[in-house]
C-alpha atoms as a PDB file:
ATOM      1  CA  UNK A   1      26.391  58.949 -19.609  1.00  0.00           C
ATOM      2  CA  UNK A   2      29.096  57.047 -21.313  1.00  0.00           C
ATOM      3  CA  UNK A   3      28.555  53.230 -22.340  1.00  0.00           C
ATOM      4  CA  UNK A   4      29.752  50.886 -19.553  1.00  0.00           C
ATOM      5  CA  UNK A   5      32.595  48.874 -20.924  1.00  0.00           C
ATOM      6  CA  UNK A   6      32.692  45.255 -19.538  1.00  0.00           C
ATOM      7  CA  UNK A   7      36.577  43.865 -18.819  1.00  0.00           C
ATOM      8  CA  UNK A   8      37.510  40.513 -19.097  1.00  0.00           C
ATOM      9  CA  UNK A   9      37.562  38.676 -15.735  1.00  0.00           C
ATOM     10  CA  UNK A  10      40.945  38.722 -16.232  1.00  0.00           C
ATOM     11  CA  UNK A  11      41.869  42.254 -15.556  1.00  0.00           C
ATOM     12  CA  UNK A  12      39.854  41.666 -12.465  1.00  0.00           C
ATOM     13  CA  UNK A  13      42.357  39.724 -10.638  1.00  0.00           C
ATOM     14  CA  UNK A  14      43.625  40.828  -7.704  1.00  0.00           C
ATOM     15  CA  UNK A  15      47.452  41.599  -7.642  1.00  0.00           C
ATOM     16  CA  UNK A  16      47.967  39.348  -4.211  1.00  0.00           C
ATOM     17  CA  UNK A  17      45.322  36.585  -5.500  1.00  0.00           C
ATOM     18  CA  UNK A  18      47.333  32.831  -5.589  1.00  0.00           C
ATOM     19  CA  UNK A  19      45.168  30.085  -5.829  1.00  0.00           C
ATOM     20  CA  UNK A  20      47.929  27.406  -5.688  1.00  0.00           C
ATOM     21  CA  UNK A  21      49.231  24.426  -7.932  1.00  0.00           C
ATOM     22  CA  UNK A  22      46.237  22.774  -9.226  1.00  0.00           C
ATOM     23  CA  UNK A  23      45.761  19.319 -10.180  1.00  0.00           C
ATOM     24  CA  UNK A  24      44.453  18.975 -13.563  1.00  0.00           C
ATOM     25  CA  UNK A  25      46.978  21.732 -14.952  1.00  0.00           C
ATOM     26  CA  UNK A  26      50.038  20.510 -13.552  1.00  0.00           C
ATOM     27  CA  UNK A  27      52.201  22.186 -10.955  1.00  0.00           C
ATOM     28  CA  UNK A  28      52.666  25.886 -11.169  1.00  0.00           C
ATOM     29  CA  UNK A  29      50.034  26.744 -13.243  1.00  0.00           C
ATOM     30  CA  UNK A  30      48.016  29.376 -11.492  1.00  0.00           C
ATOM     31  CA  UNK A  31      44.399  31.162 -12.462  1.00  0.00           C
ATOM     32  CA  UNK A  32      46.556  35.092 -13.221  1.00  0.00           C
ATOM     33  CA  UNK A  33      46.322  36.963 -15.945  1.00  0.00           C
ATOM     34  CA  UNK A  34      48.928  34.920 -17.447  1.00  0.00           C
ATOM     35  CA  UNK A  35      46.960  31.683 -18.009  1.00  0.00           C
ATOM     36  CA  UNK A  36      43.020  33.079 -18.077  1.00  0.00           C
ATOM     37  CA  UNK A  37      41.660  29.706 -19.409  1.00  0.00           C
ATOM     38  CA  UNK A  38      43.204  27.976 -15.886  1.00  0.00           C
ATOM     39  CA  UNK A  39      41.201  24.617 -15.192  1.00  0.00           C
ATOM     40  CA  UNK A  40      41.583  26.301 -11.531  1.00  0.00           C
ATOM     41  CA  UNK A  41      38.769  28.964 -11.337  1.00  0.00           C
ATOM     42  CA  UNK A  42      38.035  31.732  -8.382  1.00  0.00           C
ATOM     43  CA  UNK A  43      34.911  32.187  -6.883  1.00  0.00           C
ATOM     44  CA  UNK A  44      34.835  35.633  -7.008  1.00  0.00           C
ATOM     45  CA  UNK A  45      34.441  35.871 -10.718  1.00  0.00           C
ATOM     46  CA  UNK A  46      32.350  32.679 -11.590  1.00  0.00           C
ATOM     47  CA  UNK A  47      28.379  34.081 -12.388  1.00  0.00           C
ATOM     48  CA  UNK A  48      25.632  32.193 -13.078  1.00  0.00           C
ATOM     49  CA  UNK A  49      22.793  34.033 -15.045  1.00  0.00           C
ATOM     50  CA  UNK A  50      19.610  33.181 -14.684  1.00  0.00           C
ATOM     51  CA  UNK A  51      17.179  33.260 -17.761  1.00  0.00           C
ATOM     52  CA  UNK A  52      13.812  32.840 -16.546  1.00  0.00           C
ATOM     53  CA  UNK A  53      13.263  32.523 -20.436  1.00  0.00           C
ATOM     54  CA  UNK A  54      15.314  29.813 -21.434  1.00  0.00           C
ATOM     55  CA  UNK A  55      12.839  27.658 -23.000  1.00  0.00           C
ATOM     56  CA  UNK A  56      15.370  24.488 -23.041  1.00  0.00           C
ATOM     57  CA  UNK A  57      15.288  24.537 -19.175  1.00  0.00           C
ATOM     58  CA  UNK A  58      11.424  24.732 -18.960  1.00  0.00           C
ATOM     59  CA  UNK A  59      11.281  21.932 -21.778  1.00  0.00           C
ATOM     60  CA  UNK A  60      13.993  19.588 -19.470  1.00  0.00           C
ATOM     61  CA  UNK A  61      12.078  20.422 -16.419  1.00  0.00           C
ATOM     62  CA  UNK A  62       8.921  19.399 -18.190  1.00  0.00           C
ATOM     63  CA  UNK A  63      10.626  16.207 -19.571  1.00  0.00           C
ATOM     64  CA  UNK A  64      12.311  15.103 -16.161  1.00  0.00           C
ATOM     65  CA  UNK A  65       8.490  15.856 -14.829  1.00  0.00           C
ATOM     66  CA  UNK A  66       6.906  13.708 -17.278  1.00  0.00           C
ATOM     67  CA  UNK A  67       9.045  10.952 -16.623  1.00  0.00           C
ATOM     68  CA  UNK A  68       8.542  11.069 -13.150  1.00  0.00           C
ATOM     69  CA  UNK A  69       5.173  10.793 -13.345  1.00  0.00           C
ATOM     70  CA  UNK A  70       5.371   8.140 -16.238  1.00  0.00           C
ATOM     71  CA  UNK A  71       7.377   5.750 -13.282  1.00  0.00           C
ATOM     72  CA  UNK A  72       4.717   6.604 -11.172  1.00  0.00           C
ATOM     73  CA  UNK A  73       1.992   5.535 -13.646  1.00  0.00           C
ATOM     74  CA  UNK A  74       4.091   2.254 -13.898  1.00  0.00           C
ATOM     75  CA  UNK A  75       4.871   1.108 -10.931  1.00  0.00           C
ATOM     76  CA  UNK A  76       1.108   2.207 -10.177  1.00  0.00           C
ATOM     77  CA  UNK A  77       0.023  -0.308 -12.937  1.00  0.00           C
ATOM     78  CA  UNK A  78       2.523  -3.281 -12.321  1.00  0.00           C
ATOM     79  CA  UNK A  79       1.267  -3.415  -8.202  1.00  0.00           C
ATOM     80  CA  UNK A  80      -2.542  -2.901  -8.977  1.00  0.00           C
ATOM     81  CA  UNK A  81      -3.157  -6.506  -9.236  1.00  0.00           C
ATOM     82  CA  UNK A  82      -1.587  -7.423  -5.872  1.00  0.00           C
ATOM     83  CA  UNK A  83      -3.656  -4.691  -4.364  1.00  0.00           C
ATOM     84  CA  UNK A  84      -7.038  -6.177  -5.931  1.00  0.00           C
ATOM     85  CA  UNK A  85      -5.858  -9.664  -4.738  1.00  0.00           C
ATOM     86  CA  UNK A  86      -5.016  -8.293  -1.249  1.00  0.00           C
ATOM     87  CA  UNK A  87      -8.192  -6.638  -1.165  1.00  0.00           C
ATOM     88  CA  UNK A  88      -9.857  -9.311  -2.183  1.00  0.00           C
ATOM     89  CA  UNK A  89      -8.545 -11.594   0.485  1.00  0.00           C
ATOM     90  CA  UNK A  90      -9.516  -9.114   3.287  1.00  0.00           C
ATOM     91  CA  UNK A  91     -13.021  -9.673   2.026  1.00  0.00           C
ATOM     92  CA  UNK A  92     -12.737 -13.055   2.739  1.00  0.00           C
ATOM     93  CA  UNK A  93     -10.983 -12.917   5.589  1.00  0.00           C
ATOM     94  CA  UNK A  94     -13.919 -10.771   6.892  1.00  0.00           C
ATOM     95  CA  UNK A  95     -16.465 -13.422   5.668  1.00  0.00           C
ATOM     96  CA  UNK A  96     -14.429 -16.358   7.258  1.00  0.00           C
ATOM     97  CA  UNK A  97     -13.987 -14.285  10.094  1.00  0.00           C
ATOM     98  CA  UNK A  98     -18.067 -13.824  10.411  1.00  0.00           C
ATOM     99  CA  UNK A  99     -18.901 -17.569   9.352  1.00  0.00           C
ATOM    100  CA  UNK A 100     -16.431 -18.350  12.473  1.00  0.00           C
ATOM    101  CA  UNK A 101     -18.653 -16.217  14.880  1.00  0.00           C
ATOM    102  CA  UNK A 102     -21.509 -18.391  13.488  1.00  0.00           C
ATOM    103  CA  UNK A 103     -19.645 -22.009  14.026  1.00  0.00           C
ATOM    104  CA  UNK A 104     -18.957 -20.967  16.964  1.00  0.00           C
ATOM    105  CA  UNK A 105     -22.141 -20.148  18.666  1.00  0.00           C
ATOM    106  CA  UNK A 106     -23.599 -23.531  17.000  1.00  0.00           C
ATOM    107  CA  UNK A 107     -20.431 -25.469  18.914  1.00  0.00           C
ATOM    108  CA  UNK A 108     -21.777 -23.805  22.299  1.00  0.00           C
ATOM    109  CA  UNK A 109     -25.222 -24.213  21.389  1.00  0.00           C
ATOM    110  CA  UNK A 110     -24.833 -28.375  20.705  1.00  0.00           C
ATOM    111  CA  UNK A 111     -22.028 -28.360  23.792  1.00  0.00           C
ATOM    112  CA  UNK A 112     -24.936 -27.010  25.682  1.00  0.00           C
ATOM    113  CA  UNK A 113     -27.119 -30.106  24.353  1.00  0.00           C
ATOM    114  CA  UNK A 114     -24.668 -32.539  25.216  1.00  0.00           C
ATOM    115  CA  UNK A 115     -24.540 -31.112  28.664  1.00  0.00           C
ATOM    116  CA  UNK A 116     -27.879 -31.501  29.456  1.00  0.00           C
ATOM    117  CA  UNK A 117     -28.120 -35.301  27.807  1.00  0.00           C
ATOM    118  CA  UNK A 118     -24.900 -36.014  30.272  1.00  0.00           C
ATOM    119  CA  UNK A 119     -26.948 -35.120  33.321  1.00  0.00           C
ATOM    120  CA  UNK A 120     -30.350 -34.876  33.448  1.00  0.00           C
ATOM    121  CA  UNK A 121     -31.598 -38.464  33.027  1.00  0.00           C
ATOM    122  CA  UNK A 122     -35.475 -36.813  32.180  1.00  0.00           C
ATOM    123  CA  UNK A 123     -34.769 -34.708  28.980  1.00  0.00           C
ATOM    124  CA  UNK A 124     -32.339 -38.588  27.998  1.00  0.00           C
ATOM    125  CA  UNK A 125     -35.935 -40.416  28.449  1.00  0.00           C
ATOM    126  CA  UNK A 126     -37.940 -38.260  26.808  1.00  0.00           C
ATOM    127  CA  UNK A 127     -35.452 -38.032  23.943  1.00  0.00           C
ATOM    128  CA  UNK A 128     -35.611 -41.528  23.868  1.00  0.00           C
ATOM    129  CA  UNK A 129     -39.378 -41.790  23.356  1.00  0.00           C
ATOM    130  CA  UNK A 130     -40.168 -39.107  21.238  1.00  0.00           C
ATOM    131  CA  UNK A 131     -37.192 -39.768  18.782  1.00  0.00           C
ATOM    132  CA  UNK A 132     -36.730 -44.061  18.784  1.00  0.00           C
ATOM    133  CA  UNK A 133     -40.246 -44.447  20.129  1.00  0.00           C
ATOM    134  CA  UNK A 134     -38.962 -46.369  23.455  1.00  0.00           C
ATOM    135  CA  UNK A 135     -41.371 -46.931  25.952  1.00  0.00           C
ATOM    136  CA  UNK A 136     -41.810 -48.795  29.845  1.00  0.00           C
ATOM    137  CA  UNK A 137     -42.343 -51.932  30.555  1.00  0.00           C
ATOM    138  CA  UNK A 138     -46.390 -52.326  30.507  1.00  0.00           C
ATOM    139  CA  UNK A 139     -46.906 -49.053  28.360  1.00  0.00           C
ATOM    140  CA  UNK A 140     -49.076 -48.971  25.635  1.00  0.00           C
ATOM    141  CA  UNK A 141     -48.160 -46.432  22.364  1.00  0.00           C
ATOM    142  CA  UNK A 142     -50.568 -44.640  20.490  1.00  0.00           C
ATOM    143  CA  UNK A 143     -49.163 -43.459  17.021  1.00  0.00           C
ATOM    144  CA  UNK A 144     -51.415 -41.205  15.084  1.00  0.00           C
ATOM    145  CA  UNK A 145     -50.723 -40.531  11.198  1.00  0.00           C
ATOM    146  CA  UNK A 146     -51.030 -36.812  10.527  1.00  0.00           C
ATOM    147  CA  UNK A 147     -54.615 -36.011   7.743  1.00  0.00           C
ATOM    148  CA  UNK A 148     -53.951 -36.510   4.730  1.00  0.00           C
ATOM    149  CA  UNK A 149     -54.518 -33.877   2.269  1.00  0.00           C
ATOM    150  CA  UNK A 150     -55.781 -34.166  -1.679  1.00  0.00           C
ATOM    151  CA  UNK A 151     -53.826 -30.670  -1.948  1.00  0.00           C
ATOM    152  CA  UNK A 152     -56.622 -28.400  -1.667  1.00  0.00           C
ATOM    153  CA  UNK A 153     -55.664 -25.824   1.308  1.00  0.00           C
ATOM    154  CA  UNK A 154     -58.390 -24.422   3.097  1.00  0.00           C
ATOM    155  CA  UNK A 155     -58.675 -20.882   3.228  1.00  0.00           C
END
């Protein structure tokens, strides 16, 4: 087996191959055998190798990863506080919200009250003498002072 000799790209070129004028090289200046360094260059010979090895890609990789994730961390730290406060003010919003409920039952609960002192004249007079100690024409009170105690409970 003889070694394989590798060509220049050069001696490659098709006979018929014409890529045109190009623009960085002026007019007339064509990728041949002529001019091999042409700014103008074919597909057909362009190969990209692929060192799976190449510890400078791994390391840029790892850098451009790092970074990422450092931007992450960042932004990460710069909008915790505004999620603590938003949190935060959910909480409360959920304890205003439950403190509502409450007020609001008491409103029906007293609308209820005034309801009944509106129209029924009996519950009004009994109000009246149990509360301001009213009484009828003629009637005759009886107030009654609850015992006293010396602060000995009974068992």
């Amino acid at each position: 087996m003889s070694p394989r000799v590798l060509e220049p790209w050069y001696d490659r070129v098709p006979d018929d191959y014409s890529p045109g004028p190009t623009t960085s090289g002026g007019p007339g200046v064509r990728c041949s055998r002529e001019n091999p360094l042409s700014p103008v260059a074919p597909a057909w010979f362009t190969r990209r190798v692929h060192d799976d090895a190449d510890i400078w890609g791994i390391l840029t990789k790892l850098v451009v990863g790092l970074v990422v994730m450092a931007i992450l961390v960042l932004i990460f730290m710069l909008y915790r506080p505004l999620i603590d406060e938003n949190e935060r003010m959910r909480r409360d919003i959920l304890k205003m919200d439950e403190e509502i409920k409450v007020q609001e039952k008491a409103v029906q609960e007293l609308s209820a009250q005034i309801a009944i002192l509106r129209n029924d004249t009996n519950t009004l007079e009994r109000l009246a003498r149990e509360k301001l100690g009213y009484a009828r024409p003629g009637e005759t009170i009886f107030h009654f002072d609850p015992p006293s105690t010396n602060g000995f409970a009974p068992r």
